[in-house]
PDB file of N, CA and C in Angstrom:
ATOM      1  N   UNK A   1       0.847  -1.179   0.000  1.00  0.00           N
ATOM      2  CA  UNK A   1       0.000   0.000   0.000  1.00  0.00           C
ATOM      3  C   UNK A   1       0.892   1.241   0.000  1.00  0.00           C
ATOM      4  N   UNK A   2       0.199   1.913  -1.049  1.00  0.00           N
ATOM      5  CA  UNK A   2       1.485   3.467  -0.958  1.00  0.00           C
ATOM      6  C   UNK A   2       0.291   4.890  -0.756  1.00  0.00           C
ATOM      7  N   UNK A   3       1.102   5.694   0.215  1.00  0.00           N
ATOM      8  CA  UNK A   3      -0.251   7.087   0.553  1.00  0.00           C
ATOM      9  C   UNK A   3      -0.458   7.682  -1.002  1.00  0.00           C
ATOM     10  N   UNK A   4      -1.147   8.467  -1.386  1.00  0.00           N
ATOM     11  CA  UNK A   4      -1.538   9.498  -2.200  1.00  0.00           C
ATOM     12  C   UNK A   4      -2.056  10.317  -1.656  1.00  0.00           C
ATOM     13  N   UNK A   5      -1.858  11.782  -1.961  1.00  0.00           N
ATOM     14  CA  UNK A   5      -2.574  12.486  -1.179  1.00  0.00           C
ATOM     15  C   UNK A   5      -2.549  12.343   0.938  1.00  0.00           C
ATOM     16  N   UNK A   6      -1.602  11.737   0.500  1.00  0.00           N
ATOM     17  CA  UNK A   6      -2.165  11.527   2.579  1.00  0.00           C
ATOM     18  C   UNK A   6      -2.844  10.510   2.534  1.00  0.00           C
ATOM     19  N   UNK A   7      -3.272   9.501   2.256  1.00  0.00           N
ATOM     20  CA  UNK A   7      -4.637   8.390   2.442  1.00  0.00           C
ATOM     21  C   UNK A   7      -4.009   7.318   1.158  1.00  0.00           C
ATOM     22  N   UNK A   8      -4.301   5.920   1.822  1.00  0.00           N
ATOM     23  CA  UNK A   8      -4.231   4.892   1.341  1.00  0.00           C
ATOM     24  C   UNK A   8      -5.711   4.684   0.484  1.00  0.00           C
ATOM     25  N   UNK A   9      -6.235   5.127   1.011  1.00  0.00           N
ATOM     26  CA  UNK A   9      -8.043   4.880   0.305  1.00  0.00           C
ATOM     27  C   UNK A   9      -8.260   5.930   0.364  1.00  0.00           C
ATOM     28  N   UNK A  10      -9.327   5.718  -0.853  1.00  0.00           N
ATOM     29  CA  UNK A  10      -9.899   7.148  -1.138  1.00  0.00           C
ATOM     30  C   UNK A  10     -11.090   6.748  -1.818  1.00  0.00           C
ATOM     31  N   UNK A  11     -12.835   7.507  -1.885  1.00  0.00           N
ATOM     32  CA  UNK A  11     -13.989   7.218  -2.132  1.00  0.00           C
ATOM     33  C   UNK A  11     -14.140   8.399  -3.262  1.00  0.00           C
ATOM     34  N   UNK A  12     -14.520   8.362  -4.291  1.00  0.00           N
ATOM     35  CA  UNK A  12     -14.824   9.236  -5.473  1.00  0.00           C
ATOM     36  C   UNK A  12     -16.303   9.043  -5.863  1.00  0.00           C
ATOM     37  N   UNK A  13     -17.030   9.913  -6.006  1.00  0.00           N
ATOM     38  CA  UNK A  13     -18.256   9.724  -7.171  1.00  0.00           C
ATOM     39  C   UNK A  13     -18.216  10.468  -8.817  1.00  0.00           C
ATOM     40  N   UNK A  14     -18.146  10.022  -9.942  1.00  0.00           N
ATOM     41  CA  UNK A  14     -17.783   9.981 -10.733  1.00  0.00           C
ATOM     42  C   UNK A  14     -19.348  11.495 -11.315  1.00  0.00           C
ATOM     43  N   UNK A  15     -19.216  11.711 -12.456  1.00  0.00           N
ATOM     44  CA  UNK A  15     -20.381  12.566 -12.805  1.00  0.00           C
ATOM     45  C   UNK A  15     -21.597  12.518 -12.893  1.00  0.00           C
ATOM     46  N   UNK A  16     -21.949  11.058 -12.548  1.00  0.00           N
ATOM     47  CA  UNK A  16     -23.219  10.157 -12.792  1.00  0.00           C
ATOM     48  C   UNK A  16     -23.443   9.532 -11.848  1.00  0.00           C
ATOM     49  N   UNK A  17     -22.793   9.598 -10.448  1.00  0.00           N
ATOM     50  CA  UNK A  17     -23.186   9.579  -8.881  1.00  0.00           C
ATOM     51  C   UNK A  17     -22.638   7.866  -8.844  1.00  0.00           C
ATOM     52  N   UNK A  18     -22.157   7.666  -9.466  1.00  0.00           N
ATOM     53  CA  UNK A  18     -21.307   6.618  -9.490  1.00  0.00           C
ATOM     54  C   UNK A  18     -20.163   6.281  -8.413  1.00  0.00           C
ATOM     55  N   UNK A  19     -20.167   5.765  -7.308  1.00  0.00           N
ATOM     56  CA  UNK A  19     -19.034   5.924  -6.319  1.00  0.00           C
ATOM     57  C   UNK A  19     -17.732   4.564  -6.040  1.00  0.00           C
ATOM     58  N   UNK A  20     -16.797   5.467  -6.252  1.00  0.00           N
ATOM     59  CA  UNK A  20     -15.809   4.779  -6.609  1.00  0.00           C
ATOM     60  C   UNK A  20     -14.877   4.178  -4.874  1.00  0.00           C
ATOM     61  N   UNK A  21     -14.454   3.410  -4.664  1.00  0.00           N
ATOM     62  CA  UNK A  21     -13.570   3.049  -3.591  1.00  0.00           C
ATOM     63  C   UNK A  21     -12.426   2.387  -4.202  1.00  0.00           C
ATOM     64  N   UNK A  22     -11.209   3.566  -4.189  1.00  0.00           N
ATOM     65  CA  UNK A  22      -9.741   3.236  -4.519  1.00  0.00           C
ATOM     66  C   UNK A  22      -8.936   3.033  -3.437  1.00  0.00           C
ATOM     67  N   UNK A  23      -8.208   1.983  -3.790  1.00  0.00           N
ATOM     68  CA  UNK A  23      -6.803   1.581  -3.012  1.00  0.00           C
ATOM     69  C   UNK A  23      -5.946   1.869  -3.743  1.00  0.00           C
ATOM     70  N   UNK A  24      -4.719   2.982  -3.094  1.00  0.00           N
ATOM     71  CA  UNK A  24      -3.409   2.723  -3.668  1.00  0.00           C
ATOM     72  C   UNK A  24      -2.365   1.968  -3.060  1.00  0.00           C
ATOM     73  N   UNK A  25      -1.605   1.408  -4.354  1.00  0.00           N
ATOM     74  CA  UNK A  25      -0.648   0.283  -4.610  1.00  0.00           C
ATOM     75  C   UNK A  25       0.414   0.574  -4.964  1.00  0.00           C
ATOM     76  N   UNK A  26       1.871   0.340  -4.519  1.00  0.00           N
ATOM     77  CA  UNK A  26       2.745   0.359  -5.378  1.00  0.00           C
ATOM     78  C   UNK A  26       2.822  -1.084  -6.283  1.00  0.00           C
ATOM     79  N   UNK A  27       2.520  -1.941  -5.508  1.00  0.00           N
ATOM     80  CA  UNK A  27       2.651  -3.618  -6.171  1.00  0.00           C
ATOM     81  C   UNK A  27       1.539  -4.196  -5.932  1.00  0.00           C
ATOM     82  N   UNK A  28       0.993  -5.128  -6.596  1.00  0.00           N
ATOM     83  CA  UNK A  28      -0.375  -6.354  -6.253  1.00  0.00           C
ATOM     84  C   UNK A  28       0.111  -7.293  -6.663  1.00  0.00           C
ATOM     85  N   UNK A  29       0.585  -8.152  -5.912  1.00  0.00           N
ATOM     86  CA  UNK A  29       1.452  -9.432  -6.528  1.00  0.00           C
ATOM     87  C   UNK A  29      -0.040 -10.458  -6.703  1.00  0.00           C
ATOM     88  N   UNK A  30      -0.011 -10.737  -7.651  1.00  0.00           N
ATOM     89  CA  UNK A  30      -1.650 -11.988  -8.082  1.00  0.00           C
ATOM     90  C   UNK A  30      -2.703 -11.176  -8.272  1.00  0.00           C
ATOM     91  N   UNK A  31      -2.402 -10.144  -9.379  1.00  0.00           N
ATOM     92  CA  UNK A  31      -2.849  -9.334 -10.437  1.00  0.00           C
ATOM     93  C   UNK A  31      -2.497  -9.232 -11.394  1.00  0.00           C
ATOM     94  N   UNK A  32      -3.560  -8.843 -12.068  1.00  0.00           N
ATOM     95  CA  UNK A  32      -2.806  -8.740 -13.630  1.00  0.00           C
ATOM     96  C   UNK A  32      -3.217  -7.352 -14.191  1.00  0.00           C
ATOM     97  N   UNK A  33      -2.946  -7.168 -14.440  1.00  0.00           N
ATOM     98  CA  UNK A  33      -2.847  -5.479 -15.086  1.00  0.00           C
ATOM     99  C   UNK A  33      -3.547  -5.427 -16.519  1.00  0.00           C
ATOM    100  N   UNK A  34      -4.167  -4.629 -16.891  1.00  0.00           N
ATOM    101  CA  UNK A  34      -4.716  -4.709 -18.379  1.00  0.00           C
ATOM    102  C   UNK A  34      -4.465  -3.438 -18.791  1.00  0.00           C
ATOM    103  N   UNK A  35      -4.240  -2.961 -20.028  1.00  0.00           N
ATOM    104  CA  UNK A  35      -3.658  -2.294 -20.677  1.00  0.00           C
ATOM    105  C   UNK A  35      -2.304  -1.350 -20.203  1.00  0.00           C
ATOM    106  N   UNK A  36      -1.875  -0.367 -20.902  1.00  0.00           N
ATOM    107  CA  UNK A  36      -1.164   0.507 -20.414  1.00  0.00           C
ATOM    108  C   UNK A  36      -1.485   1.847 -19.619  1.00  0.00           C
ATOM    109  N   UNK A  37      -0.633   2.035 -18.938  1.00  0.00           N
ATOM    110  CA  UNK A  37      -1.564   3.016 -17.886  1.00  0.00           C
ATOM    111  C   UNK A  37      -0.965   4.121 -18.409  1.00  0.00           C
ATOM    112  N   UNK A  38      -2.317   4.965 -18.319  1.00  0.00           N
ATOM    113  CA  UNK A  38      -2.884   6.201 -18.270  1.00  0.00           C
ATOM    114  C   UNK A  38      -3.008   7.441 -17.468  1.00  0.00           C
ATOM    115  N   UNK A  39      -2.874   8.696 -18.162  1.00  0.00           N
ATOM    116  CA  UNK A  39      -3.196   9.697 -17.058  1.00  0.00           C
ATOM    117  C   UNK A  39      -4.088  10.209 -17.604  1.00  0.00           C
ATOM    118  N   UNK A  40      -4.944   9.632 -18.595  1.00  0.00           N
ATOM    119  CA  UNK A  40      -6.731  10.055 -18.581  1.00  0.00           C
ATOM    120  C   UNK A  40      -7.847   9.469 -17.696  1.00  0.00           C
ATOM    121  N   UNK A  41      -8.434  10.624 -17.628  1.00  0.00           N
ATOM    122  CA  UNK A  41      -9.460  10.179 -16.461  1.00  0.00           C
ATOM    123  C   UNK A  41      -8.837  10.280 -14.765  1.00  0.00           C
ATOM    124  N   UNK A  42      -7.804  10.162 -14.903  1.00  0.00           N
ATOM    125  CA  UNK A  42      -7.390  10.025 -13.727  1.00  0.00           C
ATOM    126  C   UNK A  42      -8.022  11.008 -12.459  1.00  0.00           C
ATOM    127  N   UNK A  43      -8.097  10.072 -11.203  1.00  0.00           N
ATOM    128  CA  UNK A  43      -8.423  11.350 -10.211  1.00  0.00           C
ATOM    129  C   UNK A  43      -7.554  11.571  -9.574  1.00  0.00           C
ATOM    130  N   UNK A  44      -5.837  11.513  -9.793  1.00  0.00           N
ATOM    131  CA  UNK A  44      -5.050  12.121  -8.920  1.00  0.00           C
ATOM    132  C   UNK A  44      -3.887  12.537  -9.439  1.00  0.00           C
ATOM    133  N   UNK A  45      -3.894  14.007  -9.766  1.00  0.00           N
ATOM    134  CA  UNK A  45      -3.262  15.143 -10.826  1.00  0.00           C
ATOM    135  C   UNK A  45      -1.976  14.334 -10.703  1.00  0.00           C
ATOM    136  N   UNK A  46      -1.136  14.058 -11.670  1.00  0.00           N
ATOM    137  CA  UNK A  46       0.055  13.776 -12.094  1.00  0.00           C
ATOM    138  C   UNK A  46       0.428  12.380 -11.970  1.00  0.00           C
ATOM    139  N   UNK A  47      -0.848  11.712 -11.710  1.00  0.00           N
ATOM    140  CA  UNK A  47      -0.569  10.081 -11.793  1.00  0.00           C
ATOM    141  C   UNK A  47      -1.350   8.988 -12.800  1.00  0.00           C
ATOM    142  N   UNK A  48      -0.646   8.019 -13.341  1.00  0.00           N
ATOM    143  CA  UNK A  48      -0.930   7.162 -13.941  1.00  0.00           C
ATOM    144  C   UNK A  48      -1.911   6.295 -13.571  1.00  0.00           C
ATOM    145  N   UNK A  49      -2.709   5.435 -14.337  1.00  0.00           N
ATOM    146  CA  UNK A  49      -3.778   4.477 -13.285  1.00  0.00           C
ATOM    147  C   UNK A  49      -3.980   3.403 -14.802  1.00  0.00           C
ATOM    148  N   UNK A  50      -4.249   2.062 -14.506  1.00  0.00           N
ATOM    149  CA  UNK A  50      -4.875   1.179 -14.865  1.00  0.00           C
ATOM    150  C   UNK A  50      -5.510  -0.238 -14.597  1.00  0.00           C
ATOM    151  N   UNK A  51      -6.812  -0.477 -15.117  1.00  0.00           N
ATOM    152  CA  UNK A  51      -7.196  -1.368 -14.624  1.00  0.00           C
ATOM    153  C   UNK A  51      -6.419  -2.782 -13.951  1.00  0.00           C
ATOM    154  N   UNK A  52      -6.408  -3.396 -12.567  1.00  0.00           N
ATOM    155  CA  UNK A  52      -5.983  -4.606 -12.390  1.00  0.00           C
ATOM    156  C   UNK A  52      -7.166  -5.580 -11.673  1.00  0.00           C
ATOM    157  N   UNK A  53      -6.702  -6.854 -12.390  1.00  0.00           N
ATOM    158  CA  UNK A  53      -7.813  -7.587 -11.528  1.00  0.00           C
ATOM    159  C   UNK A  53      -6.649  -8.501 -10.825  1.00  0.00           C
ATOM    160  N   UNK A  54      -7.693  -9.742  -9.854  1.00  0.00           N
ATOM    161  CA  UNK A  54      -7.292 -10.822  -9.560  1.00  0.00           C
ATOM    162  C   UNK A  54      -6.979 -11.630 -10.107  1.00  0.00           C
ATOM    163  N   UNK A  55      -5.636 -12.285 -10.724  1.00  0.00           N
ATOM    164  CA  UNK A  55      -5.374 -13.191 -11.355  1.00  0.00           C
ATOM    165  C   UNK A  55      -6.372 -14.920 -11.110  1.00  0.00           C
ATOM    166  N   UNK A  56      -6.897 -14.935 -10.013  1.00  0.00           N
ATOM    167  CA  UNK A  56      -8.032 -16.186  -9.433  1.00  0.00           C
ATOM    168  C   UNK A  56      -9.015 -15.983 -10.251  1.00  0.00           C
ATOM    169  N   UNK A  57      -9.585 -14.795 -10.168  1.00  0.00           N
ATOM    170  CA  UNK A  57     -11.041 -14.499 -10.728  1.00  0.00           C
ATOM    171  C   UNK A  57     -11.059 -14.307 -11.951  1.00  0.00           C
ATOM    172  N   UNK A  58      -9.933 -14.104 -12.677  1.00  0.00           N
ATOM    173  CA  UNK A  58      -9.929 -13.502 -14.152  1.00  0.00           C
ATOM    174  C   UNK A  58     -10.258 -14.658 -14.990  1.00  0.00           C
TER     175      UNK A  58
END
């Protein structure tokens, strides 16, 4: 787990009341990552983000 902002977690609602619950990560070992990460969309100015799942569930 790595801080952002001060906080390991963080709760967002998106424009469409959509509410988001993020964890930041430096590593998720038994994940898999899908595409290349991005700084669109992002909600935290000057950082990259992309989807990861559970390598179990995938």
């Amino acid at each position: 787990m790595i801080e952002v902002n001060g906080s390991h977690r963080h709760v967002f609602a998106n424009p469409y009341g959509k509410i988001f619950e993020i964890g930041c990560f430096a590593m998720a070992p038994g994940c898999i990552s899908h595409g290349a990460p991005t700084t669109e969309c992002t909600w935290f100015a000057g950082c990259s983000w992309r989807f990861s799942l559970c390598a179990s569930c995938f």
